[in-house]
N, C-alpha and C. Protein backbone atom coordinates (compact mmCIF):
# COMPACT_ATOMS: atom_id res chain seq x y z
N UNK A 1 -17.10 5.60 -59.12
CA UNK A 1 -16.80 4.94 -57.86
C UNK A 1 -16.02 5.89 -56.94
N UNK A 2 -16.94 5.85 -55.88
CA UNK A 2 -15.86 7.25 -54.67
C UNK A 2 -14.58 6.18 -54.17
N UNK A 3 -13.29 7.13 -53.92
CA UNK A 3 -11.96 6.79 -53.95
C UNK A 3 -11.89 7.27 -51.97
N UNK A 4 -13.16 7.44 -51.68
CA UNK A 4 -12.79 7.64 -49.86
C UNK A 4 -13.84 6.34 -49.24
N UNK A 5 -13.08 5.91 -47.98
CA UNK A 5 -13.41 5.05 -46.91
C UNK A 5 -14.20 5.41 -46.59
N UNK A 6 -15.20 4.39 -46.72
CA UNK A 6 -16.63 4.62 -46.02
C UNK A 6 -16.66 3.30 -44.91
N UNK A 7 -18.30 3.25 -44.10
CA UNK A 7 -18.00 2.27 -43.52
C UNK A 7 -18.91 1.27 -44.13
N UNK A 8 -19.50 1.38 -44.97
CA UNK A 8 -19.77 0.69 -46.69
C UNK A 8 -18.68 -0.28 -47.11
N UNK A 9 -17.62 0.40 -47.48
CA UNK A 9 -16.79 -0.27 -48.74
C UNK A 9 -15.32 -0.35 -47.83
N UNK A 10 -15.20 -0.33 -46.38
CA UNK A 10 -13.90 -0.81 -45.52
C UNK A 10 -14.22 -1.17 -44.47
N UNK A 11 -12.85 -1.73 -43.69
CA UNK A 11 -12.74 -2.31 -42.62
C UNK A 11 -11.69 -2.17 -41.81
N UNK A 12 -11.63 -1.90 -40.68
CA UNK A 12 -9.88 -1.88 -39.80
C UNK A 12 -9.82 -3.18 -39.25
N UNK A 13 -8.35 -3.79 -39.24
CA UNK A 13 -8.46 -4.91 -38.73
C UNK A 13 -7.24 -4.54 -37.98
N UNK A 14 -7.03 -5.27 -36.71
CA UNK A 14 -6.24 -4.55 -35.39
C UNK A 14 -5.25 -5.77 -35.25
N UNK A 15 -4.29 -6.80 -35.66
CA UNK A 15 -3.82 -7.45 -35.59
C UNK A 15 -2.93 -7.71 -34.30
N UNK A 16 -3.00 -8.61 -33.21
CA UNK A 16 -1.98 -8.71 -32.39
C UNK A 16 -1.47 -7.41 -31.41
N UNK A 17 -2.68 -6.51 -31.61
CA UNK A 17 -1.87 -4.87 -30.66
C UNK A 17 -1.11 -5.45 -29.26
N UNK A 18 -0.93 -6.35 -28.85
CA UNK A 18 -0.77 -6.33 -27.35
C UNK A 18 0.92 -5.85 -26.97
N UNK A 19 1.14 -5.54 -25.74
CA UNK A 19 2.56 -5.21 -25.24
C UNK A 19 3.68 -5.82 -25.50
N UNK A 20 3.12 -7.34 -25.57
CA UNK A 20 4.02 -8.17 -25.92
C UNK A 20 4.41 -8.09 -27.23
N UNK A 21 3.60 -8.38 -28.30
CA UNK A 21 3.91 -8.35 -29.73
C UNK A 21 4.36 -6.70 -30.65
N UNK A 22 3.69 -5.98 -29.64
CA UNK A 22 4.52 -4.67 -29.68
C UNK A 22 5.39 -4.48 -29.70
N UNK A 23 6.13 -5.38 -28.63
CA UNK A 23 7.89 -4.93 -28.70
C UNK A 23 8.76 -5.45 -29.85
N UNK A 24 8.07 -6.18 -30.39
CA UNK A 24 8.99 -6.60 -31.54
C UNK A 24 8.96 -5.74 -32.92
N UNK A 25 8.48 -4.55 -32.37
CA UNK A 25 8.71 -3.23 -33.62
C UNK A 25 9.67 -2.72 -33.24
N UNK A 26 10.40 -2.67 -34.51
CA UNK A 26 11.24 -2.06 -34.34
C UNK A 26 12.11 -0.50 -35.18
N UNK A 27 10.92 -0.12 -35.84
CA UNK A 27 11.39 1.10 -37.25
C UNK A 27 10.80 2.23 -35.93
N UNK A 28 9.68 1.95 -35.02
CA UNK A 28 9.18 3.34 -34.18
C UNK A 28 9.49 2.85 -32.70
N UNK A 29 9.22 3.99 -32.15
CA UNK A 29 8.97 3.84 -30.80
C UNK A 29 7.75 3.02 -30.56
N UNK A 30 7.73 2.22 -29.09
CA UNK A 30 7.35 1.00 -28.79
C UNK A 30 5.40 1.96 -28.71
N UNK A 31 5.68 2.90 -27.34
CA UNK A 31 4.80 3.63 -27.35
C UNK A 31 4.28 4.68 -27.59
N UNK A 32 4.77 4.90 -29.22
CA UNK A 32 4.35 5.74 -30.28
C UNK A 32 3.78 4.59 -31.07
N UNK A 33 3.55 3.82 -30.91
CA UNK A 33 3.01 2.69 -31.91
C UNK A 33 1.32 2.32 -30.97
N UNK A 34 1.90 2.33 -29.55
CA UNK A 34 0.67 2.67 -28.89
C UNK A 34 -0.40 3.01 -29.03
N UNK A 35 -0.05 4.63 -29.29
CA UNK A 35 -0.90 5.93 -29.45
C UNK A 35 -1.62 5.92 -30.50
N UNK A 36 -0.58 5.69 -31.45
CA UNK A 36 -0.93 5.45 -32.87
C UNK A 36 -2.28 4.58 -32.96
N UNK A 37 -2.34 3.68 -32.82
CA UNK A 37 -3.32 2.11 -32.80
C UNK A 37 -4.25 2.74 -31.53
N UNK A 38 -4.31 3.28 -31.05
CA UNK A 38 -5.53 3.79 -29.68
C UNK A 38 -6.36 5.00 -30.68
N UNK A 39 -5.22 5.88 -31.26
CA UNK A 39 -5.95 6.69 -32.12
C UNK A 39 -6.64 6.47 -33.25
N UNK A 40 -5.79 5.07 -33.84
CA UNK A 40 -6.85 4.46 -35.03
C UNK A 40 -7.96 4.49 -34.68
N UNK A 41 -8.28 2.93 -33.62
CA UNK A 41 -9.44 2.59 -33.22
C UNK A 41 -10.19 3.66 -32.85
N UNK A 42 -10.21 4.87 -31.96
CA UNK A 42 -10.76 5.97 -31.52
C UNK A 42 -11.56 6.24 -33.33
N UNK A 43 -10.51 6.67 -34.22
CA UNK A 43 -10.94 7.43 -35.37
C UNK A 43 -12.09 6.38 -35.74
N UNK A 44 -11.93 5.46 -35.69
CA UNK A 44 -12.36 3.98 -36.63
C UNK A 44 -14.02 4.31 -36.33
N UNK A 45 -14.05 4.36 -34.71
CA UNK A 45 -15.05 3.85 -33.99
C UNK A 45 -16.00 4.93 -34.11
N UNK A 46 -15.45 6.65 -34.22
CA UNK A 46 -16.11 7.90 -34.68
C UNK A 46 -16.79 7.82 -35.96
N UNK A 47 -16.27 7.48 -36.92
CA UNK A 47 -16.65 7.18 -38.04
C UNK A 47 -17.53 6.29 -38.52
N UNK A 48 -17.57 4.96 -37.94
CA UNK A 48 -18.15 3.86 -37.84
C UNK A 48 -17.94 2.86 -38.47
N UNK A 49 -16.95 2.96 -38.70
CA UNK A 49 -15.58 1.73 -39.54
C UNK A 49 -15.77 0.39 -38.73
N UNK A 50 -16.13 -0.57 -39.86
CA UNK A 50 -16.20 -2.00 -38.99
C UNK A 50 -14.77 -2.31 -38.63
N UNK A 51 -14.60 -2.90 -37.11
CA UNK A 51 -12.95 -2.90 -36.83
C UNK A 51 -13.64 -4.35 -36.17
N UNK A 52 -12.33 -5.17 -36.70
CA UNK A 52 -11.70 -6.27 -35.72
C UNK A 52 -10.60 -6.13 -34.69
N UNK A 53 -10.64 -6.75 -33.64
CA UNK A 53 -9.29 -6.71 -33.11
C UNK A 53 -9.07 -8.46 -32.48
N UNK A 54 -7.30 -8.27 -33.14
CA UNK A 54 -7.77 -9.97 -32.49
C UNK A 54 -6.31 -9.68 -31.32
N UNK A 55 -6.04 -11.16 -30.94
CA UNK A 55 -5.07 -11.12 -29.92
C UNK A 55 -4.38 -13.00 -30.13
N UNK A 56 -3.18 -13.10 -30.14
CA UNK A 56 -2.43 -13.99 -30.12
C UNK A 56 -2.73 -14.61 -28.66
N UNK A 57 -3.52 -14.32 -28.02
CA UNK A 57 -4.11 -15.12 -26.34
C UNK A 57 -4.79 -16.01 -26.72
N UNK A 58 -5.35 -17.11 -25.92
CA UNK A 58 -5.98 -17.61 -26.36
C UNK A 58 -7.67 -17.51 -25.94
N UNK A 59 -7.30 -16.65 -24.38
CA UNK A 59 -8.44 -16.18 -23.48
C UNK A 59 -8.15 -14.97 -23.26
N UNK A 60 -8.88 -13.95 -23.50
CA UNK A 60 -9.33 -13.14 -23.00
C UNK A 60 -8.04 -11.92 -23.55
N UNK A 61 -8.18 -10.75 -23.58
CA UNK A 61 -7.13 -9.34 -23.66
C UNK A 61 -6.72 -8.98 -22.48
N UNK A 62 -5.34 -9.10 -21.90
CA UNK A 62 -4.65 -8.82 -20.98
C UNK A 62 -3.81 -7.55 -21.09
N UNK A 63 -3.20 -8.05 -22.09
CA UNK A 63 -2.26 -6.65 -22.22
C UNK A 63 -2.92 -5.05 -22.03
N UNK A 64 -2.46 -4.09 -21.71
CA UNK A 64 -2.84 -3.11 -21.60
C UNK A 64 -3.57 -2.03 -23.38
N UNK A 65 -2.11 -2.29 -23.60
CA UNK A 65 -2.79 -1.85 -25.54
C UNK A 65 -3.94 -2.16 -25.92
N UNK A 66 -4.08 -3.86 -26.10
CA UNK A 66 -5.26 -4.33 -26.37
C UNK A 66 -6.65 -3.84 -25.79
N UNK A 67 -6.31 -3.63 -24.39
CA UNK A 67 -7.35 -3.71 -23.54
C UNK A 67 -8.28 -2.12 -23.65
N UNK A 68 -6.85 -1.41 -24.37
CA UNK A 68 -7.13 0.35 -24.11
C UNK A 68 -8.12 0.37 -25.66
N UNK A 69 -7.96 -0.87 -27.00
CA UNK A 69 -8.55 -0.69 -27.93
C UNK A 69 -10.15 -1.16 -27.98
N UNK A 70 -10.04 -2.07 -26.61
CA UNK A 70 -11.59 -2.48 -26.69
C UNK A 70 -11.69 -1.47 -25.96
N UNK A 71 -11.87 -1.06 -25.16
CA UNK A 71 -12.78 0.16 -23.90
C UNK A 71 -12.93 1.10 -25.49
N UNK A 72 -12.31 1.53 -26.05
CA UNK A 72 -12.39 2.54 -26.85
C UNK A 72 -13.97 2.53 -27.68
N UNK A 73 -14.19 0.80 -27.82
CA UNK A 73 -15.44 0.44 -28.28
C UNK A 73 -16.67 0.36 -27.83
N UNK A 74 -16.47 0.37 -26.35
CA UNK A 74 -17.53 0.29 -25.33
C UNK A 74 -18.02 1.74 -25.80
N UNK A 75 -19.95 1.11 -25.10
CA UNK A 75 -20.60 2.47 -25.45
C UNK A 75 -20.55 2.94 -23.68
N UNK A 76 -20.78 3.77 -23.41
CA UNK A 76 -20.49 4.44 -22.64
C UNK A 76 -21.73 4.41 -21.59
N UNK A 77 -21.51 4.13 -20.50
CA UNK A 77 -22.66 3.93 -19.34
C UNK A 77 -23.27 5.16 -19.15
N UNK A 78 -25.22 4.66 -19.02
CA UNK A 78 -25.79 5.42 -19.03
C UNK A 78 -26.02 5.88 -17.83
N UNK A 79 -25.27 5.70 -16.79
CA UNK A 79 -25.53 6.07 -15.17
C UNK A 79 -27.02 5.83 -14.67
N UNK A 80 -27.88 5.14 -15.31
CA UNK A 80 -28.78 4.53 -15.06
C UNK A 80 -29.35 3.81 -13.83
């Protein structure tokens, strides 16, 4: 059995990223926790890691964090 992440045998799940629920970290910096979680999803999405992301909203991703982890997922316009 291979001991590395595939997008087979894992999953990222993005819990609550937004600005708001962000601030209630408190071991790092607010927006080093940012970067961090923009760079996950980035890595996630290269790789092809099934990712969730959810949001404590009840409509729609407002916050900026959140919002920077979906675009990250968008495929990219074909100028079509």
């Amino acid at each position: 059995m291979s001991k590395l992440f595939t997008p087979e045998n894992s999953a990222l799940l993005l819990i609550d990223h937004q600005v708001g629920t962000m601030k209630l970290i408190k071991n790092i910096d607010v927006e080093q926790a940012k970067r961090m979680s923009l760079a996950l999803a980035k890595a996630a999405k290269i790789l092809g890691i099934p990712t969730v992301l959810t949001s404590s909203r009840k409509i729609g991703f407002r916050d900026r964090c959140c919002r920077n982890c979906r675009k990250s997922f968008r495929k990219p316009s074909t100028g079509a």
